[in-house]
N, C-alpha and C. Protein backbone atom coordinates (compact mmCIF):
# COMPACT_ATOMS: atom_id res chain seq x y z
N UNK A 1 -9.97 6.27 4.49
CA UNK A 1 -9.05 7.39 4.55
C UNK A 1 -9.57 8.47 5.52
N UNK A 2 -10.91 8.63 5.42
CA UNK A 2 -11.35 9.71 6.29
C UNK A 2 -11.33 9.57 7.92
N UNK A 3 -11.53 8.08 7.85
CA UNK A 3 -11.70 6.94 9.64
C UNK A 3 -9.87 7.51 9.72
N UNK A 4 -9.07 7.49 9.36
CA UNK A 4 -7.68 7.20 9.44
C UNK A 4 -7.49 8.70 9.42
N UNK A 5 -8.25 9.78 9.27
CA UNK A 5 -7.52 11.02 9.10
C UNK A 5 -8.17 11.44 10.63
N UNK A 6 -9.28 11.22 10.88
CA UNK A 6 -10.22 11.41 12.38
C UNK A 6 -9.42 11.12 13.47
N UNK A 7 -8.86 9.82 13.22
CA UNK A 7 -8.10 9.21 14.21
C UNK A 7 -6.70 10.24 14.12
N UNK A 8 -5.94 10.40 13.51
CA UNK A 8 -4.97 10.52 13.47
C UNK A 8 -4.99 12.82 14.30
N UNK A 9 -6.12 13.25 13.74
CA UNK A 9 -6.09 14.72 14.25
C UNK A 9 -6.61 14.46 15.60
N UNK A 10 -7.09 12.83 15.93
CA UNK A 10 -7.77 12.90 17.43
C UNK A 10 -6.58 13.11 18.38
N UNK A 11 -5.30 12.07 17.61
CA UNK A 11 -4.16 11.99 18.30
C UNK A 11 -3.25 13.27 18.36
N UNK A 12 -3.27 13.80 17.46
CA UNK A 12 -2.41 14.99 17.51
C UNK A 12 -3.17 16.32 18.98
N UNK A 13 -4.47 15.99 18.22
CA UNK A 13 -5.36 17.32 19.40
C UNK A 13 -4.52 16.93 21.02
N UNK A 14 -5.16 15.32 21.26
CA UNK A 14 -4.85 14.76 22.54
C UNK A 14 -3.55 14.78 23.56
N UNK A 15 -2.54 14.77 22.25
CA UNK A 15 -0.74 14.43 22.61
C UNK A 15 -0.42 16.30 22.93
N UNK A 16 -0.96 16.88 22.30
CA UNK A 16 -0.54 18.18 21.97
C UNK A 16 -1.17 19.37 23.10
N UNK A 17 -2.75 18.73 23.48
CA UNK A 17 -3.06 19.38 24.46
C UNK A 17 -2.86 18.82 25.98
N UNK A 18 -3.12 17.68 26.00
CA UNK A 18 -1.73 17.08 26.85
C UNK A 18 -0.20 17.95 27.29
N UNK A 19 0.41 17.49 26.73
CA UNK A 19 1.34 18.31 26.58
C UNK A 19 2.00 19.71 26.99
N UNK A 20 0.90 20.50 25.87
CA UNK A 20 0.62 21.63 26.51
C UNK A 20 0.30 22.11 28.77
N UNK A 21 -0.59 20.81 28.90
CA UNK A 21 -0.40 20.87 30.63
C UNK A 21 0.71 20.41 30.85
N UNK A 22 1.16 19.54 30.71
CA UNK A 22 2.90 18.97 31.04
C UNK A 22 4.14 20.38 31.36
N UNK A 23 3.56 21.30 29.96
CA UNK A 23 5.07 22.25 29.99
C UNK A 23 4.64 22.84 30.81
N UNK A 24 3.45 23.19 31.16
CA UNK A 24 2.99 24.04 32.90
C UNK A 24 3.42 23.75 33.49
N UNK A 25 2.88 22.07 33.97
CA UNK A 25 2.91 21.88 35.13
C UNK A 25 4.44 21.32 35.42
N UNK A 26 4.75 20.55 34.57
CA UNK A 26 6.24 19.98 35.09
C UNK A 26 7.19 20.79 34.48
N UNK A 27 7.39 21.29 33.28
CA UNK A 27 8.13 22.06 33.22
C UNK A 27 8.58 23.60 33.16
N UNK A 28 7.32 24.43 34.02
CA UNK A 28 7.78 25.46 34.59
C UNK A 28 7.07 26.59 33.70
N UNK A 29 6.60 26.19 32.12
CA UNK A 29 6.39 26.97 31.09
C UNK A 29 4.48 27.48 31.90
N UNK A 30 4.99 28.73 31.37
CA UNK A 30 3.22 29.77 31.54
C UNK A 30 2.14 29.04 31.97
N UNK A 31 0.88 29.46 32.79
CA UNK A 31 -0.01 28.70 33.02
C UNK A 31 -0.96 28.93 31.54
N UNK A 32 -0.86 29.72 31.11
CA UNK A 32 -1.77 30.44 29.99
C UNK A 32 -1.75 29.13 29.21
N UNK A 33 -0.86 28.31 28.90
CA UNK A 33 -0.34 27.55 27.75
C UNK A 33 -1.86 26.31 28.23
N UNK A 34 -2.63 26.38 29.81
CA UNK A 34 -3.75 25.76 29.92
C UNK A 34 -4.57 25.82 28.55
N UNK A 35 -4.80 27.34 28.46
CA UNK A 35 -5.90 27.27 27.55
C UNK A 35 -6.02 26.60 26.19
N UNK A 36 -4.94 26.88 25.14
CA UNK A 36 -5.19 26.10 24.42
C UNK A 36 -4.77 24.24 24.72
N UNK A 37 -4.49 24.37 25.85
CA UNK A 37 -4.25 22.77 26.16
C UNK A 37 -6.21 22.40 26.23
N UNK A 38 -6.45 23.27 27.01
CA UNK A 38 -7.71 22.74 26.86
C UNK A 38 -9.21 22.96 25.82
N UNK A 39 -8.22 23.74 24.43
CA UNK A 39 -9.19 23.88 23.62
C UNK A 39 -8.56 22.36 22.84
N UNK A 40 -7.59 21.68 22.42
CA UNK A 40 -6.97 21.34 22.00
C UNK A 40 -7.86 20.12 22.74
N UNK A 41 -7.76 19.71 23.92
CA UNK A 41 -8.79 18.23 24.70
C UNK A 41 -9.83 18.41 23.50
N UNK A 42 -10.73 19.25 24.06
CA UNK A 42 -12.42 19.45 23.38
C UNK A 42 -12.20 19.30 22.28
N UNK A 43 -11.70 19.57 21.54
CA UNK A 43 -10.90 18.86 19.96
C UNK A 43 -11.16 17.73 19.92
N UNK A 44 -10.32 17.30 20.81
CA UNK A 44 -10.13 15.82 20.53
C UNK A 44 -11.13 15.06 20.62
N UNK A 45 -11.73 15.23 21.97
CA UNK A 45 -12.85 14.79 22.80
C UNK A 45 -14.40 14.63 20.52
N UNK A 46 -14.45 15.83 20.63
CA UNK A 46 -15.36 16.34 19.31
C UNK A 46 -14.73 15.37 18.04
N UNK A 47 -13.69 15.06 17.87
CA UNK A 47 -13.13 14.48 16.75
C UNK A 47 -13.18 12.76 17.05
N UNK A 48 -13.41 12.40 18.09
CA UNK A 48 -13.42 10.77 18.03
C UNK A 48 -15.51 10.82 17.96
N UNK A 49 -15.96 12.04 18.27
CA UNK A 49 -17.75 11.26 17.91
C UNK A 49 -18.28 11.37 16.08
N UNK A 50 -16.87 11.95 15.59
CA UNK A 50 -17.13 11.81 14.42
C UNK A 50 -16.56 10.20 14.00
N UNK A 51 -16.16 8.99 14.20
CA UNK A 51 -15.93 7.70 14.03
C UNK A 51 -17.00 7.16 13.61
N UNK A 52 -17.30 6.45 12.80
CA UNK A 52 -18.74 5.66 12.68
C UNK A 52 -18.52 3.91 13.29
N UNK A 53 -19.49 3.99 14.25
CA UNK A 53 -19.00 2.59 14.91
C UNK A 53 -20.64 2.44 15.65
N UNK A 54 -20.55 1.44 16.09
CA UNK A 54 -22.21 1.00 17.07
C UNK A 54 -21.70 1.30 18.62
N UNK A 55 -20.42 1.43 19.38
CA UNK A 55 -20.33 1.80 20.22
C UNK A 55 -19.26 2.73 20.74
N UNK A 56 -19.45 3.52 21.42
CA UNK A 56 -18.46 4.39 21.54
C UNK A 56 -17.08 3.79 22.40
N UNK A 57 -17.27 2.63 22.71
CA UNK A 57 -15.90 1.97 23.52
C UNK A 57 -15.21 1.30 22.51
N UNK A 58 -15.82 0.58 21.85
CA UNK A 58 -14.99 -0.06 20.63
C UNK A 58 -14.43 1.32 19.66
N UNK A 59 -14.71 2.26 19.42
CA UNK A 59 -14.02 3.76 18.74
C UNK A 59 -12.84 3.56 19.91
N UNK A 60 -13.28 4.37 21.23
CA UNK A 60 -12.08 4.62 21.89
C UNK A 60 -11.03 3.63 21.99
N UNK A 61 -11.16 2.07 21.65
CA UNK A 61 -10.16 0.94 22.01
C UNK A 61 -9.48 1.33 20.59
N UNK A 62 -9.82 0.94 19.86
CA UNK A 62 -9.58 0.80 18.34
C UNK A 62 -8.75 2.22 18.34
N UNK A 63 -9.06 3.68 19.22
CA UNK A 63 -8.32 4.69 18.96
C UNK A 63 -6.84 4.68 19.92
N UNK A 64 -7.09 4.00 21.21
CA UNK A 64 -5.47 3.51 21.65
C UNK A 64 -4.55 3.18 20.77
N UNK A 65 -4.46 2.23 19.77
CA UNK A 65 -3.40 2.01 19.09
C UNK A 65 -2.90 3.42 18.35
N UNK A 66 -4.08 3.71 17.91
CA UNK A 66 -3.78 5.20 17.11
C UNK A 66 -2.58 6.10 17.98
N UNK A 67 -3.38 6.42 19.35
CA UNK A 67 -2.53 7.21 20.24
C UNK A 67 -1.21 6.79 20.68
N UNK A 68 -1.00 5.68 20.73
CA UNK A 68 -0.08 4.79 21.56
C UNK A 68 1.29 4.99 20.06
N UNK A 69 0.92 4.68 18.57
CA UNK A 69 1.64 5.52 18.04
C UNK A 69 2.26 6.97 17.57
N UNK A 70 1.13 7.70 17.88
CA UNK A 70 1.06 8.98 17.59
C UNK A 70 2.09 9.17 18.88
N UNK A 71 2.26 8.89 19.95
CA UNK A 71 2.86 9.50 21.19
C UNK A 71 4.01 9.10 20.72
N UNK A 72 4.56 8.06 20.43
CA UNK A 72 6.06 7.47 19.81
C UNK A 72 6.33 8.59 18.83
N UNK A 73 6.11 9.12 18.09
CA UNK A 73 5.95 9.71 16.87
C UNK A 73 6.19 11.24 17.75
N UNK A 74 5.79 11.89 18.92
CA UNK A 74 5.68 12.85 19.36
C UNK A 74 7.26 12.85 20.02
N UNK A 75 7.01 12.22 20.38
CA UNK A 75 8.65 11.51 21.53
C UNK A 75 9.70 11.73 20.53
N UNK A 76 9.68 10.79 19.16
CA UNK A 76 10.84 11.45 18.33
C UNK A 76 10.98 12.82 17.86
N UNK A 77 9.72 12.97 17.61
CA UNK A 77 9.68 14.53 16.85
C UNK A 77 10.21 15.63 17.71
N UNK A 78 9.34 15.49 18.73
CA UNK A 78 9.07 16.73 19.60
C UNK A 78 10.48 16.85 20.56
N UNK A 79 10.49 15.64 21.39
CA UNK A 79 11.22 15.19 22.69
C UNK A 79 12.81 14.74 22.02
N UNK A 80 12.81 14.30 20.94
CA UNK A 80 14.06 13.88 20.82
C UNK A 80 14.55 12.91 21.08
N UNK A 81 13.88 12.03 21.76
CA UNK A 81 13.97 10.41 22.23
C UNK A 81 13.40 9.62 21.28
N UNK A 82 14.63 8.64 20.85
CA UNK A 82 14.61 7.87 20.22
C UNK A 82 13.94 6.50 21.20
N UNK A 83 13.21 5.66 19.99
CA UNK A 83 12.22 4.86 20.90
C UNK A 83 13.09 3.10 20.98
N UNK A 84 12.88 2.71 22.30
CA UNK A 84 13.74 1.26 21.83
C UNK A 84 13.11 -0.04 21.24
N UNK A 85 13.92 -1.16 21.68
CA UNK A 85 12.60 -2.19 20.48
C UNK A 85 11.62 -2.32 21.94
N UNK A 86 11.51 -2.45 22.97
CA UNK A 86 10.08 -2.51 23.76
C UNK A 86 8.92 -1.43 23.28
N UNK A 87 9.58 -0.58 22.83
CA UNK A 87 8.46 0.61 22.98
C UNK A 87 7.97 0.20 21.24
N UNK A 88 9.09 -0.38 20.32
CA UNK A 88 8.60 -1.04 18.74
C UNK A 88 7.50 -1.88 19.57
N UNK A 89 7.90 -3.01 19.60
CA UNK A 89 7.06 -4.28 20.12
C UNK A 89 6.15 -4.07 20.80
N UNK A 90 5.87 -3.36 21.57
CA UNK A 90 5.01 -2.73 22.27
C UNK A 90 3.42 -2.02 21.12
N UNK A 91 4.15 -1.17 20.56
CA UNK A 91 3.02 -0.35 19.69
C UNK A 91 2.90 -1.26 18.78
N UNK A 92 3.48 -2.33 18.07
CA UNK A 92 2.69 -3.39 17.32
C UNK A 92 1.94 -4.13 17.36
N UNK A 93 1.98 -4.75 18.80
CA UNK A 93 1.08 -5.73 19.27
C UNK A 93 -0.15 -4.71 19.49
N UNK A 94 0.08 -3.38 20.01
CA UNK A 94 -1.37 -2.64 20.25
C UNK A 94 -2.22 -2.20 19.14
N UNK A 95 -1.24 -1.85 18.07
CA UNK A 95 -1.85 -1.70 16.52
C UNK A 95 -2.51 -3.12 16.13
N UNK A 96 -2.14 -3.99 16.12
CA UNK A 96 -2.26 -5.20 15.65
C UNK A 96 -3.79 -5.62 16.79
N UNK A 97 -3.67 -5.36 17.98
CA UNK A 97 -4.93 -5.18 18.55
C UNK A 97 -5.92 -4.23 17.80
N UNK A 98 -5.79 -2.99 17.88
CA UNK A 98 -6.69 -1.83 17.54
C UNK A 98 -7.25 -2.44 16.28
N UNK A 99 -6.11 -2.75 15.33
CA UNK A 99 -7.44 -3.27 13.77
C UNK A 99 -7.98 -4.19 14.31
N UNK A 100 -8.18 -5.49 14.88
CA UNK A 100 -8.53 -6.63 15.25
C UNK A 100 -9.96 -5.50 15.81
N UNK A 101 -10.23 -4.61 16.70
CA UNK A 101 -11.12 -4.19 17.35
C UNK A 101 -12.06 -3.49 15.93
N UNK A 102 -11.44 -2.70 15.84
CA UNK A 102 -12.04 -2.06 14.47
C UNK A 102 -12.79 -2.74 13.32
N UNK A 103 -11.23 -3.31 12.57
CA UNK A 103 -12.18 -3.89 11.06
C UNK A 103 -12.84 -5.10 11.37
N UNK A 104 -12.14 -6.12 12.74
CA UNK A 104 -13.17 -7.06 12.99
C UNK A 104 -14.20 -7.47 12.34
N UNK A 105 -14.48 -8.92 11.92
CA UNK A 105 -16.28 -9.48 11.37
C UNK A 105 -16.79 -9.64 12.73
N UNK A 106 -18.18 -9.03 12.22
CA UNK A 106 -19.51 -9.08 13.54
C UNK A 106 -20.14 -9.49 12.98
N UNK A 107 -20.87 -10.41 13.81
CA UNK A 107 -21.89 -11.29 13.11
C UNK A 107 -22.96 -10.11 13.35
């Protein structure tokens, strides 16, 4: 629950401070809106070294699926775009990757 709550505020920090540069830069909104875009990164960045794993690439793979839904999830919420079945099929096969990376047996 706690691996699943890490991941999930990594995605929100990431999509959100993201974002936050997007309404600058492409859509016209305040440059100011940088700053917390970029307190909001360092967030994120700080919230995936809390993962317990042996390498930090297998965290970040295993955290794509995370993001790759969280952004679908942003798109409806935020954006208003409804997602089609590529963008379904799409984030399943990557979820369906990400645990495969994660809970994986290691010898």
């Amino acid at each position: 629950m706690k691996l699943l709550a890490i991941y999930l505020g990594a995605a929100f920090a990431e999509i959100a401070g993201c974002y936050l540069f997007w309404a600058w830069l492409r859509l016209g909104r305040p440059a100011i809106l940088a700053v917390p875009g970029l307190f909001l990164l360092a967030l994120f960045a700080a919230l995936l070294t809390l993962v317990p794993a042996s390498a930090a690439g297998r965290v970040f793979a295993a955290y794509g699926g995370v993001y790759i839904v969280a952004s679908l999830v942003w798109m409806i919420g935020i954006e208003r775009v409804p997602p089609d079945r590529w963008d379904l099929i799409g984030t399943s096969l990557c979820l369906l990757g990400a645990g495969l990376i994660l809970l994986g047996h290691r010898a």
